[in-house]
N, C-alpha and C. Protein backbone atom coordinates (compact mmCIF):
# COMPACT_ATOMS: atom_id res chain seq x y z
N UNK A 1 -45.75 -7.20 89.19
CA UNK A 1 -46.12 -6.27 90.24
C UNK A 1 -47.62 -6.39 90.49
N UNK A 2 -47.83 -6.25 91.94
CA UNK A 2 -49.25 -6.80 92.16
C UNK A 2 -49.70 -5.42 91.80
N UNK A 3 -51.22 -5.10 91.15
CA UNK A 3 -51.60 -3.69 90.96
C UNK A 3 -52.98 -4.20 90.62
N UNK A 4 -53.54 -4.10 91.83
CA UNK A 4 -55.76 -3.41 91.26
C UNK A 4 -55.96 -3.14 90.06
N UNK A 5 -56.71 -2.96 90.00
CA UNK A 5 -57.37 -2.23 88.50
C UNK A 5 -57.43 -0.84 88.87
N UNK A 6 -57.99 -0.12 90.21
CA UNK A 6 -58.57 1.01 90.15
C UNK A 6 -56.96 1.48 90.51
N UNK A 7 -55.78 1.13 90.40
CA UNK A 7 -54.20 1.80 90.60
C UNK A 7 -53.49 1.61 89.31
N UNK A 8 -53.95 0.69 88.41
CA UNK A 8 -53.55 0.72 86.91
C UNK A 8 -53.48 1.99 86.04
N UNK A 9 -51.95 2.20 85.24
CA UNK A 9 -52.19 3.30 84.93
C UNK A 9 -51.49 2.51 83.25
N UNK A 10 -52.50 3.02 82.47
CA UNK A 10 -52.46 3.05 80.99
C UNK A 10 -51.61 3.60 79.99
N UNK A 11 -52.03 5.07 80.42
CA UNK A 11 -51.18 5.95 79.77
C UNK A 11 -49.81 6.26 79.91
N UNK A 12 -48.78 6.02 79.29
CA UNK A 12 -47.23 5.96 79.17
C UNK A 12 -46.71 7.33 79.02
N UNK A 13 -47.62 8.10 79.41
CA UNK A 13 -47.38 9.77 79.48
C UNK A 13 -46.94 9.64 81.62
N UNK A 14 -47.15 8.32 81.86
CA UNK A 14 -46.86 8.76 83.63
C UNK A 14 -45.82 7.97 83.46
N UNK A 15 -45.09 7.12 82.58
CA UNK A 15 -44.00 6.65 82.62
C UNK A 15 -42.79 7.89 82.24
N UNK A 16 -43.26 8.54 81.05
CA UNK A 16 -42.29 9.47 80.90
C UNK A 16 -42.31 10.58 81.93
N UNK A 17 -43.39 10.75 82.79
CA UNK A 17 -43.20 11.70 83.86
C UNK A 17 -41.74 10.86 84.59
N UNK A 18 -42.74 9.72 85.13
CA UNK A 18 -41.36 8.90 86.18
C UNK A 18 -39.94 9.34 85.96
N UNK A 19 -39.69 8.69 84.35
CA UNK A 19 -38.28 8.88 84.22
C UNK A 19 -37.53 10.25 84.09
N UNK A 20 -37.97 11.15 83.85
CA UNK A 20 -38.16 12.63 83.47
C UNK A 20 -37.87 13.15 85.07
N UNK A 21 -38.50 12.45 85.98
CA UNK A 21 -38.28 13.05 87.40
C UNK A 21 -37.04 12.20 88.07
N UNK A 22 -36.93 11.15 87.83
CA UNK A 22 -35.73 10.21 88.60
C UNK A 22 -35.20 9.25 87.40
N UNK A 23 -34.20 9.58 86.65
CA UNK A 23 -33.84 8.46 85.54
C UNK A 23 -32.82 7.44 86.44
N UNK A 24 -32.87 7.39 87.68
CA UNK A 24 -31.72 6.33 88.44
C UNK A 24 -33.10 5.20 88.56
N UNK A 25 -32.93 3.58 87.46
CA UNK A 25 -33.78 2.70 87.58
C UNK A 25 -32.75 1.79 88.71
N UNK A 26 -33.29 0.58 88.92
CA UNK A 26 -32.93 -1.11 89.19
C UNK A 26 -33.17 -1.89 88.42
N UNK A 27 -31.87 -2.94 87.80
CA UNK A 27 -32.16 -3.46 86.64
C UNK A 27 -31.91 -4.68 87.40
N UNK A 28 -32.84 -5.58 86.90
CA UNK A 28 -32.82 -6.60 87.76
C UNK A 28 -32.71 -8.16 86.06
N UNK A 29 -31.98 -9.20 86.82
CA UNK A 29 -31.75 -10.10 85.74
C UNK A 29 -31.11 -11.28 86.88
N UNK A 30 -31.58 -12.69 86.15
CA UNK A 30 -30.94 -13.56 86.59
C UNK A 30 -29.70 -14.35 86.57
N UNK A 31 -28.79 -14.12 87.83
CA UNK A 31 -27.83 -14.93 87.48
C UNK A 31 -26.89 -16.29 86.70
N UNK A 32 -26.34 -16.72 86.64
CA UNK A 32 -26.00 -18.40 86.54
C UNK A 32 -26.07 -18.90 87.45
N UNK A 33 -25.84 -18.64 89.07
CA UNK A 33 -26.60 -19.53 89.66
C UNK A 33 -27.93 -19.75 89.63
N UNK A 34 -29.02 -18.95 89.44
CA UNK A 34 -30.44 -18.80 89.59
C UNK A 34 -30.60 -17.68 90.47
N UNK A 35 -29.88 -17.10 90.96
CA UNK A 35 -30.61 -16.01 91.98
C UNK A 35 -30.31 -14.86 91.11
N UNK A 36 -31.01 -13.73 92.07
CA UNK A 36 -31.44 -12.88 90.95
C UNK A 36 -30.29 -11.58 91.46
N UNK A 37 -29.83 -10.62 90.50
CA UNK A 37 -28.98 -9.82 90.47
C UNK A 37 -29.00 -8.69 90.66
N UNK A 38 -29.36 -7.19 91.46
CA UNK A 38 -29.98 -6.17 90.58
C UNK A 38 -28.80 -5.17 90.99
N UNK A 39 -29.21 -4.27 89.83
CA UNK A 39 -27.81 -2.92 89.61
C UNK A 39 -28.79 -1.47 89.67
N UNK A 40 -28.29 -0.72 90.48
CA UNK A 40 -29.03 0.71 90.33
C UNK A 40 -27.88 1.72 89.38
N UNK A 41 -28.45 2.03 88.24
CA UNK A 41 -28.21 2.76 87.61
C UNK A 41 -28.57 3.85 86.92
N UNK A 42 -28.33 5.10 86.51
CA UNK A 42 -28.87 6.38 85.52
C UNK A 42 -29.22 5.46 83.98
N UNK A 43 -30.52 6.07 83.82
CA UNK A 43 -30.78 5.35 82.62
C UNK A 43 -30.91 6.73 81.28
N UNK A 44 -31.07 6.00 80.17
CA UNK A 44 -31.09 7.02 78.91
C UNK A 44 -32.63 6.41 78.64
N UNK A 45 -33.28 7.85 78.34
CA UNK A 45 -35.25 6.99 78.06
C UNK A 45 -35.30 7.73 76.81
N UNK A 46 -35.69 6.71 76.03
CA UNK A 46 -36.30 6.98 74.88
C UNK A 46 -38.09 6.48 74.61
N UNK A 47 -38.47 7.24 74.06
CA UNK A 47 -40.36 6.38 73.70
C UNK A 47 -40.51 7.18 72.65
N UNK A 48 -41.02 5.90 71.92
CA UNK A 48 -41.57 6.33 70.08
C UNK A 48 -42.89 5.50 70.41
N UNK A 49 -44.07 6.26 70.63
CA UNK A 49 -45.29 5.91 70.51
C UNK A 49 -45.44 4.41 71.93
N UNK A 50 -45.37 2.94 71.46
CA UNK A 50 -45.65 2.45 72.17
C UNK A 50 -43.87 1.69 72.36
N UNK A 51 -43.19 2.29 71.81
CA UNK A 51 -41.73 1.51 72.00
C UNK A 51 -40.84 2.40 72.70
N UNK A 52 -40.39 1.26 73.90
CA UNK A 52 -39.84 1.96 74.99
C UNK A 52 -38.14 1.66 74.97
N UNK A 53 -37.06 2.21 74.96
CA UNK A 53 -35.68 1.44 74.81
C UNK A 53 -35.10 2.41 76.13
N UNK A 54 -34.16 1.99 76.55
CA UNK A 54 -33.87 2.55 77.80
C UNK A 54 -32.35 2.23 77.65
N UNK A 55 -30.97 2.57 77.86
CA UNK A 55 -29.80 2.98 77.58
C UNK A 55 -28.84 2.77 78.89
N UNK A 56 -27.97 2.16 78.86
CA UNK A 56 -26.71 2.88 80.30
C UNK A 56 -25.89 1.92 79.99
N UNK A 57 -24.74 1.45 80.99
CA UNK A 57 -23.68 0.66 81.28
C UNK A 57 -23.30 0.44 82.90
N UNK A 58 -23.08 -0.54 82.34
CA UNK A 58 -22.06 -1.69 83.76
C UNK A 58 -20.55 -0.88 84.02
N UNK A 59 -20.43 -0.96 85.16
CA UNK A 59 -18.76 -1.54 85.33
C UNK A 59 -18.33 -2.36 84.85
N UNK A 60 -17.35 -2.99 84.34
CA UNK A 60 -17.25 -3.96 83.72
C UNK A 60 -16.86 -5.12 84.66
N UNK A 61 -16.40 -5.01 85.78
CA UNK A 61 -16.48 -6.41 87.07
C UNK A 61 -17.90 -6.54 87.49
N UNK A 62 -18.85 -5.63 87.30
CA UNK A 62 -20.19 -6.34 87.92
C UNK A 62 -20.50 -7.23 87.42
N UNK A 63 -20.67 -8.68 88.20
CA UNK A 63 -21.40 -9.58 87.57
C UNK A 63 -22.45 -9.52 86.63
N UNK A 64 -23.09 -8.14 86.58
CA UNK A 64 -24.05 -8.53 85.91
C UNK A 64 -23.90 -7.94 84.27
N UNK A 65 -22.71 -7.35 84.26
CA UNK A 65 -22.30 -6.69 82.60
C UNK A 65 -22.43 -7.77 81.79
N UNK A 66 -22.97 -7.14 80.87
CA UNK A 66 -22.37 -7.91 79.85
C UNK A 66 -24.33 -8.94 79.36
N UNK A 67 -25.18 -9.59 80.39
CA UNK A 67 -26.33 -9.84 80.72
C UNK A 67 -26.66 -9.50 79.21
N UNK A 68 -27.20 -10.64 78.69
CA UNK A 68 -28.04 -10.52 77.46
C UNK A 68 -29.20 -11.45 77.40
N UNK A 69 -30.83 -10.98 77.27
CA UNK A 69 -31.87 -11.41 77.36
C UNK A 69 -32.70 -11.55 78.04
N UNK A 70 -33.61 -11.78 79.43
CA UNK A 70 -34.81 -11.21 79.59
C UNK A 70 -34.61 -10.41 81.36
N UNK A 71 -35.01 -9.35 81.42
CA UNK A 71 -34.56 -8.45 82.26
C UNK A 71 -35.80 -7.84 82.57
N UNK A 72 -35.66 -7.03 83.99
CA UNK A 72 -36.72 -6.42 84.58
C UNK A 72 -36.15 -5.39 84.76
N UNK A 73 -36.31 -3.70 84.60
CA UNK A 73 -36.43 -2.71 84.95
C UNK A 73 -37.38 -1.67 85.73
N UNK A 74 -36.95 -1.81 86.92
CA UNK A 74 -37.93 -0.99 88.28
C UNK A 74 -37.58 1.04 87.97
N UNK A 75 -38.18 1.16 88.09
CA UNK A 75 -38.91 2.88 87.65
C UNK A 75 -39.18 3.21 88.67
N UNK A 76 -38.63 4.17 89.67
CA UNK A 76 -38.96 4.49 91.27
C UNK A 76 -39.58 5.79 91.48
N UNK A 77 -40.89 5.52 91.82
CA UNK A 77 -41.36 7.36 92.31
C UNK A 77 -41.66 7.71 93.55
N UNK A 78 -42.05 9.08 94.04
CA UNK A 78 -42.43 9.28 94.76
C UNK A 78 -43.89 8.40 95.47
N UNK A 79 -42.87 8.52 96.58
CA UNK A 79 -43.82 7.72 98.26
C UNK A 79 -43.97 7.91 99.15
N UNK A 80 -45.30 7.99 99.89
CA UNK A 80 -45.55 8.37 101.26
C UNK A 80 -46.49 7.85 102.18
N UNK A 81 -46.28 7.73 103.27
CA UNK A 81 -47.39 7.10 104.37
C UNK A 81 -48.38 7.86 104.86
N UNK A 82 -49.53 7.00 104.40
CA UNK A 82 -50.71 7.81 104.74
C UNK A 82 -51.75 7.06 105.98
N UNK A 83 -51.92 8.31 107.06
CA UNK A 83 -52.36 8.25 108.07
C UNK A 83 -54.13 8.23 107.93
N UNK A 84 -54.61 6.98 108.71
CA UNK A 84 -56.09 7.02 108.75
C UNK A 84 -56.61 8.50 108.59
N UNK A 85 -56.01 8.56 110.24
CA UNK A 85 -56.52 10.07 110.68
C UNK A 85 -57.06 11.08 109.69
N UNK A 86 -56.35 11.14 108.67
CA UNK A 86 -56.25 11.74 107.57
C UNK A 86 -57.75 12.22 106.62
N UNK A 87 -58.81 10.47 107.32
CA UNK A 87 -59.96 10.55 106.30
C UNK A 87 -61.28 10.81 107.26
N UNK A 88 -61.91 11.62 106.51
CA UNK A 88 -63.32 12.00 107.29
C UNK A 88 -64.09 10.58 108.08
N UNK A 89 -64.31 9.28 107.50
CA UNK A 89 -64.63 8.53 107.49
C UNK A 89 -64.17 7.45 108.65
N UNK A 90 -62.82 7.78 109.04
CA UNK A 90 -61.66 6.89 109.78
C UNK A 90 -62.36 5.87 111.02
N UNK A 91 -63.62 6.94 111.48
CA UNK A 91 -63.87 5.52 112.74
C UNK A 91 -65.13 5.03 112.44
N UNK A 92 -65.71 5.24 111.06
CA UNK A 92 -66.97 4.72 111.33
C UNK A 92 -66.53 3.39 110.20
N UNK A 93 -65.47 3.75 109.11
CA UNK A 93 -65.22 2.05 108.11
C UNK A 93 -63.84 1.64 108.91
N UNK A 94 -63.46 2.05 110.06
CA UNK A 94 -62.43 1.18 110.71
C UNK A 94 -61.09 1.29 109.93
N UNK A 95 -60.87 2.66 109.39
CA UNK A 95 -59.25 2.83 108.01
C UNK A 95 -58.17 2.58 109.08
N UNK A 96 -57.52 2.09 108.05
CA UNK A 96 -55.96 1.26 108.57
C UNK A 96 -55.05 2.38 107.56
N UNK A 97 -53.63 2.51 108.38
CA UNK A 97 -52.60 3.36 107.40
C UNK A 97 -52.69 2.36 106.19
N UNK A 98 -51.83 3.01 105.23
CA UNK A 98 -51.25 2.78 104.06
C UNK A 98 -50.42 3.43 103.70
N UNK A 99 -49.39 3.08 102.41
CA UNK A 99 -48.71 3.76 101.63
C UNK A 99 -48.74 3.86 100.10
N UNK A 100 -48.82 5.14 99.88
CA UNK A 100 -49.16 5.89 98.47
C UNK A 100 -47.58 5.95 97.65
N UNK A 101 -48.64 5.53 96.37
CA UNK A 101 -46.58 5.70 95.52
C UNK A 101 -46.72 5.61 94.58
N UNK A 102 -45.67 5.68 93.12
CA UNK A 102 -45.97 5.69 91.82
C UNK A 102 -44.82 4.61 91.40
N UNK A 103 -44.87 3.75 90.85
CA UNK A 103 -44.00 2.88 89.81
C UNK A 103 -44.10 2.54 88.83
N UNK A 104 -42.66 1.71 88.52
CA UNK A 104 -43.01 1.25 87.03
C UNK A 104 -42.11 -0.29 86.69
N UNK A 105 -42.77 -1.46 86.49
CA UNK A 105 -42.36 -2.32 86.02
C UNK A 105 -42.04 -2.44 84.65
N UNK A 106 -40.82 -2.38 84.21
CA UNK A 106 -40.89 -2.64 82.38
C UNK A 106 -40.22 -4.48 82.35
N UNK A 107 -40.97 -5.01 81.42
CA UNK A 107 -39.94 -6.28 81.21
C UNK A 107 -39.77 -6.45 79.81
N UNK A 108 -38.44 -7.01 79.75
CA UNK A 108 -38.27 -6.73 78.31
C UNK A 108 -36.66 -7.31 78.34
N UNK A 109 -35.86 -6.79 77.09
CA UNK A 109 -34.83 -7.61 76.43
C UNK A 109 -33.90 -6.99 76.61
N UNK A 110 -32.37 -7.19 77.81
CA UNK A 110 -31.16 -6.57 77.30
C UNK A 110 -30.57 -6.79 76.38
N UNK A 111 -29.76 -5.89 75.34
CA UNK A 111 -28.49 -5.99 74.44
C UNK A 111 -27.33 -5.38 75.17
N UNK A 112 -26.33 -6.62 75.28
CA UNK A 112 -24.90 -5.68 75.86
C UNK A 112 -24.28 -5.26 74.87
N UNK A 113 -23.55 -4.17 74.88
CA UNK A 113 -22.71 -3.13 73.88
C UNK A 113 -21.49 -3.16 74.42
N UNK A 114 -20.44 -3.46 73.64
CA UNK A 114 -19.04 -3.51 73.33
C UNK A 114 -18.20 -2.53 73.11
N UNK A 115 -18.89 -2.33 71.55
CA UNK A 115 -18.31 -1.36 70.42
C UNK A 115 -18.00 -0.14 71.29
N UNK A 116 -16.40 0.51 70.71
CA UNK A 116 -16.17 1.63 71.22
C UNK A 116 -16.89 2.70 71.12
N UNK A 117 -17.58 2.84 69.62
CA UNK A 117 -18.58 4.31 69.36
C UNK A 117 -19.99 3.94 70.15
N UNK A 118 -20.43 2.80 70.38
CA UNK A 118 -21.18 3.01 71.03
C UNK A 118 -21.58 2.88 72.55
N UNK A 119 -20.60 2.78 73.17
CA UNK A 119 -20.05 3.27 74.57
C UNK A 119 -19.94 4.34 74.86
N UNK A 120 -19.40 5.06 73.41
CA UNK A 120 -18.85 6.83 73.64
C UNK A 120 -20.02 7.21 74.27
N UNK A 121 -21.14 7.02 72.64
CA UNK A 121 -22.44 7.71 72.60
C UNK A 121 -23.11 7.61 74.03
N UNK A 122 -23.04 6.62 74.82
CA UNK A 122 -23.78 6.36 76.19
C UNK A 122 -23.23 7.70 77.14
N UNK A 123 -21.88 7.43 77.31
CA UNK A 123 -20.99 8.40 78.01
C UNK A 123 -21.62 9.73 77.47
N UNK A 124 -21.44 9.67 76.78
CA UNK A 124 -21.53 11.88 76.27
C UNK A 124 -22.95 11.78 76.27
N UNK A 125 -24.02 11.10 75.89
CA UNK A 125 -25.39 11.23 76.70
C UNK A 125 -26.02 11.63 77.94
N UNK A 126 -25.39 10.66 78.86
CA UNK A 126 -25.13 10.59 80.02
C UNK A 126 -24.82 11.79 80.57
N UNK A 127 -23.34 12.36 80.36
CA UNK A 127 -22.90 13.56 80.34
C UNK A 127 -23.86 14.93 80.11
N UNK A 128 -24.58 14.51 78.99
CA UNK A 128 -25.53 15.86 78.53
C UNK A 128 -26.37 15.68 78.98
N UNK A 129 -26.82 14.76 79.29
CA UNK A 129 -28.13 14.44 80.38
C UNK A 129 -28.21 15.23 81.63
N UNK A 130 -27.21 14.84 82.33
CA UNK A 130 -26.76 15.28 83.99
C UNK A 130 -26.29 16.46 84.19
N UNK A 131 -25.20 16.58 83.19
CA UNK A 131 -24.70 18.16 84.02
C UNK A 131 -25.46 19.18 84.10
N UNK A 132 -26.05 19.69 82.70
CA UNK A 132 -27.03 20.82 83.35
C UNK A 132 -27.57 20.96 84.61
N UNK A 133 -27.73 19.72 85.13
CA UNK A 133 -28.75 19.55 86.31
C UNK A 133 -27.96 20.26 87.34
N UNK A 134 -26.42 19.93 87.66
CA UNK A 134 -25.66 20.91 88.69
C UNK A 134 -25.15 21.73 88.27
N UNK A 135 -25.32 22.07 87.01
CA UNK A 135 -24.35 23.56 86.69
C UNK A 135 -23.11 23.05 85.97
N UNK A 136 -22.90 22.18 85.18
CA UNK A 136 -21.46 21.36 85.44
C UNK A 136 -21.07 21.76 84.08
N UNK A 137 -20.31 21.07 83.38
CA UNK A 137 -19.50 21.57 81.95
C UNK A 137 -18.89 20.69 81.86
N UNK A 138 -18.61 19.28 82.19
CA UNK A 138 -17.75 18.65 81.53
C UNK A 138 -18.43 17.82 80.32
N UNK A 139 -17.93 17.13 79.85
CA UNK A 139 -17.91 16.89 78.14
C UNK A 139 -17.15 15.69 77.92
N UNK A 140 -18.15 14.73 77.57
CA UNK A 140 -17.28 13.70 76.95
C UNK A 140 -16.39 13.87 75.84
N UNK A 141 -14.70 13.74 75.50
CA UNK A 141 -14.05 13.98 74.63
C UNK A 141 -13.39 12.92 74.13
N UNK A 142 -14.17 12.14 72.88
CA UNK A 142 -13.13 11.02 72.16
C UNK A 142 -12.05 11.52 71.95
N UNK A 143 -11.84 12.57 71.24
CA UNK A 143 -10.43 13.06 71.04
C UNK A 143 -9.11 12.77 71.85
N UNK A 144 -9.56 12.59 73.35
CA UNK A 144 -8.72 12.13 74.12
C UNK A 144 -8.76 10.47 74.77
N UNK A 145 -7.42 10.61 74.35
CA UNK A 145 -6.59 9.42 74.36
C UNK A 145 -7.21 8.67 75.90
N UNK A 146 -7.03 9.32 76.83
CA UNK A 146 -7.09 8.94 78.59
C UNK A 146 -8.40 8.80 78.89
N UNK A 147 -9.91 8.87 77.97
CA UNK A 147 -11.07 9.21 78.05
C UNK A 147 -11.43 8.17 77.65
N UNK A 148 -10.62 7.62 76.04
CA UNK A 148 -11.21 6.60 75.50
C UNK A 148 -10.64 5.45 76.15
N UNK A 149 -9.51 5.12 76.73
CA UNK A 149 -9.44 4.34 77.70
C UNK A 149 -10.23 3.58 78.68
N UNK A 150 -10.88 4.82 79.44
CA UNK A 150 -11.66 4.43 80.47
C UNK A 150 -12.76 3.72 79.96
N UNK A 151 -13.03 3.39 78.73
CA UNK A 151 -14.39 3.20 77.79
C UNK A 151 -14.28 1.76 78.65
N UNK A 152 -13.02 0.89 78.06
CA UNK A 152 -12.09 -0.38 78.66
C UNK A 152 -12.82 -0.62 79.91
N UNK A 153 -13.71 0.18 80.94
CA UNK A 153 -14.30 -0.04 81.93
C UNK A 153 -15.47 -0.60 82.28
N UNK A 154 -16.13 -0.36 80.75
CA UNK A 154 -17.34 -0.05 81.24
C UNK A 154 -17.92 -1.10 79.91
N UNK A 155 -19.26 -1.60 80.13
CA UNK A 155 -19.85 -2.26 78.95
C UNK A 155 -21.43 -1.93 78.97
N UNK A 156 -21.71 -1.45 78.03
CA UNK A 156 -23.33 -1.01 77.74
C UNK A 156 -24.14 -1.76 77.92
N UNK A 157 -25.47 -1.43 77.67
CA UNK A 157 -26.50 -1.97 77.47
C UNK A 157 -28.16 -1.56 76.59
N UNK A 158 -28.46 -2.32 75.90
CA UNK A 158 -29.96 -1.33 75.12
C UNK A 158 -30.50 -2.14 75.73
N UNK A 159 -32.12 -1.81 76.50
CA UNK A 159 -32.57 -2.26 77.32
C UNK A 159 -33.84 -1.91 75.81
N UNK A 160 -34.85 -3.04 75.65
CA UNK A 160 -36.28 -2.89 74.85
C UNK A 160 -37.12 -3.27 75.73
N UNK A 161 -38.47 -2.57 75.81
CA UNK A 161 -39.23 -3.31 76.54
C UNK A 161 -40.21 -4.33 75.57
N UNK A 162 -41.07 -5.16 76.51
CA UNK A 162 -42.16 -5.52 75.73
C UNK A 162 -43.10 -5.51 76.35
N UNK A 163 -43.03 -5.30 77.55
CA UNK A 163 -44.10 -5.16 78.66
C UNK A 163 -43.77 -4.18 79.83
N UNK A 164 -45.03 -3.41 79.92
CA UNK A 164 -44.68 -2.10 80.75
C UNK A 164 -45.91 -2.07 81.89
N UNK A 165 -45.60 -2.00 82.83
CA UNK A 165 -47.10 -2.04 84.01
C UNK A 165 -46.55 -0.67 84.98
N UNK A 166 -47.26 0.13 84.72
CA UNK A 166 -47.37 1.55 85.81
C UNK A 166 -48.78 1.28 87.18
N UNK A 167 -47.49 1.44 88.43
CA UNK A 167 -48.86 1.58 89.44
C UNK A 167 -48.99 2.78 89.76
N UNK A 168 -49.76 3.51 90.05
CA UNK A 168 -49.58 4.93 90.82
C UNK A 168 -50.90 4.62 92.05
N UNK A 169 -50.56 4.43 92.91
CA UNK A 169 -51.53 3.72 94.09
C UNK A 169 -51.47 5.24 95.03
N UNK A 170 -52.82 5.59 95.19
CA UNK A 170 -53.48 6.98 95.40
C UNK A 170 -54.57 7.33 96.08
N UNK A 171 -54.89 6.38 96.57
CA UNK A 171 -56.11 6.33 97.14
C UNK A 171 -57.27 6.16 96.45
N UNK A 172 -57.14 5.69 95.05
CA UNK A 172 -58.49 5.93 94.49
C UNK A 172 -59.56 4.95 94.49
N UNK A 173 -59.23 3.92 95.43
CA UNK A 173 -60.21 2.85 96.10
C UNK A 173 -61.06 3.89 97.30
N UNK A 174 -60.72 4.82 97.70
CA UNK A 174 -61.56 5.40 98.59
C UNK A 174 -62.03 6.91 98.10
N UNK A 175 -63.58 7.02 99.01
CA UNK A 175 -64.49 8.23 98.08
C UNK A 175 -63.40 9.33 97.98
N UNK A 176 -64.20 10.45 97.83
CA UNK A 176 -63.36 11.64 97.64
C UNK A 176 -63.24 12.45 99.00
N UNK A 177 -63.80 12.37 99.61
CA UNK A 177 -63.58 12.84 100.57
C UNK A 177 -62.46 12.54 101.47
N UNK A 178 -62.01 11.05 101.34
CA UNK A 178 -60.99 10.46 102.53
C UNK A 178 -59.73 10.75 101.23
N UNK A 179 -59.58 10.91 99.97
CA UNK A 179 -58.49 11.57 98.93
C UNK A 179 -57.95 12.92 99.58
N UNK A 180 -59.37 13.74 99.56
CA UNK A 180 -59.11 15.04 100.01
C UNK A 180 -58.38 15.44 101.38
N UNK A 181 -58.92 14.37 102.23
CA UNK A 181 -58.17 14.58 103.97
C UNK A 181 -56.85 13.93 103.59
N UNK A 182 -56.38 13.04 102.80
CA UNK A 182 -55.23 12.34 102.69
C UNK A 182 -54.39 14.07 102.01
N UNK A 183 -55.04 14.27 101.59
CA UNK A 183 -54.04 15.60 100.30
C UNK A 183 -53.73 16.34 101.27
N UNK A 184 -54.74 17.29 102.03
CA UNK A 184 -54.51 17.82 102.72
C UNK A 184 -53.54 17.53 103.96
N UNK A 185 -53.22 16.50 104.66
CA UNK A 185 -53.05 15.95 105.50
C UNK A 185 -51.72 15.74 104.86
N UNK A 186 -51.35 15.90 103.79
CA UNK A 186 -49.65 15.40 103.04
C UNK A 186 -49.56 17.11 103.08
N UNK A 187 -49.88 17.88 102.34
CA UNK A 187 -49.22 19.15 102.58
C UNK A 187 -49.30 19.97 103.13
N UNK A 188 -49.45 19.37 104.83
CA UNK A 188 -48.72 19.72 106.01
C UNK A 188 -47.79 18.90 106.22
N UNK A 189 -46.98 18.23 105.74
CA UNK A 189 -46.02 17.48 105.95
C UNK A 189 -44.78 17.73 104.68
N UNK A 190 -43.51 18.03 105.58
CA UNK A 190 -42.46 18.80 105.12
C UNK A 190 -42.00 17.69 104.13
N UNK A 191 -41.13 17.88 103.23
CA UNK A 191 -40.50 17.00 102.61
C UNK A 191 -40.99 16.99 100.79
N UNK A 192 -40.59 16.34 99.46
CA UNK A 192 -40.58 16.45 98.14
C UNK A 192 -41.77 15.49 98.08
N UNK A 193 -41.26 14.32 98.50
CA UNK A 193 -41.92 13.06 98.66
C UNK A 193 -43.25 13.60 99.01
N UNK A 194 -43.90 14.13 100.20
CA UNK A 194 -45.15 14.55 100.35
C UNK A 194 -45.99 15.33 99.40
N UNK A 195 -45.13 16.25 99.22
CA UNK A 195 -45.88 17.28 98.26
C UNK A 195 -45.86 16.39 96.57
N UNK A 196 -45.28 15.54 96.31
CA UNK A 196 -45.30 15.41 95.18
C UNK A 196 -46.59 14.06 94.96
N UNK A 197 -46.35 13.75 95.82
CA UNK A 197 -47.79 12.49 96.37
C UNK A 197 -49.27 13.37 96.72
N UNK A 198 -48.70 13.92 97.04
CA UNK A 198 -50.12 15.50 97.27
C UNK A 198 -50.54 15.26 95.90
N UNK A 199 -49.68 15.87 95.13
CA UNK A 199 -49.91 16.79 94.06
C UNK A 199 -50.10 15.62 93.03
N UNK A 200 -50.01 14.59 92.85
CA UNK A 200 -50.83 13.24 91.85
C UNK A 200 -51.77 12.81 92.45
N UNK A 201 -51.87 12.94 93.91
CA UNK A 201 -53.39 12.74 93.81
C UNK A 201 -54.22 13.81 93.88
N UNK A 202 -54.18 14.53 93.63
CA UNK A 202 -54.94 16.11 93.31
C UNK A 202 -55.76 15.72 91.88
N UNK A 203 -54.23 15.23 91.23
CA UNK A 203 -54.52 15.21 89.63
C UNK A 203 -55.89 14.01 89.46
N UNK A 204 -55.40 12.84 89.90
CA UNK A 204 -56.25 11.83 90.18
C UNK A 204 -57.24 11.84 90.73
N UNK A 205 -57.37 12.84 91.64
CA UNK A 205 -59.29 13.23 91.78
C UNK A 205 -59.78 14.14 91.08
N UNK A 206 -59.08 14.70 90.11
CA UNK A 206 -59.64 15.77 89.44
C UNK A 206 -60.40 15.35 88.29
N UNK A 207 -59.80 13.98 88.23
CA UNK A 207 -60.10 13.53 86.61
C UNK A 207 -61.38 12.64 86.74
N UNK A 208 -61.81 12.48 88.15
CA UNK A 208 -62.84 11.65 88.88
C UNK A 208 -63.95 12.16 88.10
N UNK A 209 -64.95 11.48 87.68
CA UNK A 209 -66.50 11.85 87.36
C UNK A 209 -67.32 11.99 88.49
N UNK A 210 -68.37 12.88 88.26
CA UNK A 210 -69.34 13.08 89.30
C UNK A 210 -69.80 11.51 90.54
N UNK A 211 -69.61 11.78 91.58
CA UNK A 211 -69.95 10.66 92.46
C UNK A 211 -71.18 10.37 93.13
């Protein structure tokens, strides 16, 4: 991923934001022909200090189940288009739009998973992961016969990373002033996406040293 220096982000405290806000990645891996494959899926995030492992499953007809060894995982955040207009500065340095956004490249190593217990464990993760989110109650149950079946569907994956690159691209190539008309200038504009692009670069000029 192409990324500046002044859009480089270090700290793996904005990766666990990412996933924490949208765990649906793109897992991307190369085929046997050579072209490349990718699957959007709910992921399971784990981080122990600097080790990142990431969790889910295939259908089991997607070409790409089953995929063992070097893989790319895309991390999707909030994005928005930002209008010159926006910056105090706009007609005297000649500003062109852009677009503001947060990502995350991980590259690193799939393991495909087989084993019935550890298919379950994905499933009833998964499960405890999500439902709270709508109110829901269902429950993965080995106990049942018609449950563990469906396992037969599906084939895992442990995703490790070894390399992790966060962009969060924010404007912070420009002073503070054309940040501030960009912020402002997003929350008047309806929508999650705006306000949540507002609201990291708020953070990101806050942390700015005297100019």
């Amino acid at each position: 991923m192409y990324t500046p220096p002044s859009f480089a982000e270090t700290d793996l405290a904005g990766l666990d934001w990412l996933l924490a806000r949208d765990p649906f990645a793109t897992l991307v891996t190369t085929g046997a022909d050579g072209l490349p494959l990718a699957t959007h899926l709910p992921v399971l995030y784990a981080r122990d200090g600097e080790r990142v492992r990431l969790e889910g499953h295939w259908a089991r007809p997607n070409p790409q189940a089953g995929h063992a060894g070097p893989a790319l995982l895309v991390v999707h955040g909030p994005h928005h288009y930002i209008s010159p207009d926006w910056y105090p500065d706009k007609a005297e340095m000649a500003r062109v739009p852009t677009w503001n956004y947060a990502a995350a490249h991980l590259y690193g190593t799939l393991e495909p998973l087989h084993d019935e217990a550890a298919l379950a464990s994905i499933v009833a993760r998964l499960g405890e992961r999500f439902e709270p989110g709508v109110g829901g109650r269902w429950r993965y149950d080995h106990d049942d016969p018609r449950e563990r079946r469906q396992l037969r569907g599906i084939v895992g994956f442990r995703f490790v990373a070894s390399r992790i690159e966060l962009k969060f691209k924010l404007n912070q190539n420009h002073p503070p002033a054309n940040v501030q008309g960009a912020i402002d200038g997003l929350r008047g504009v309806p929508g999650e996406n705006a306000t949540e692009v507002a609201a990291l670069m708020a953070d990101r000029l806050s942390r700015r040293g005297p100019t």
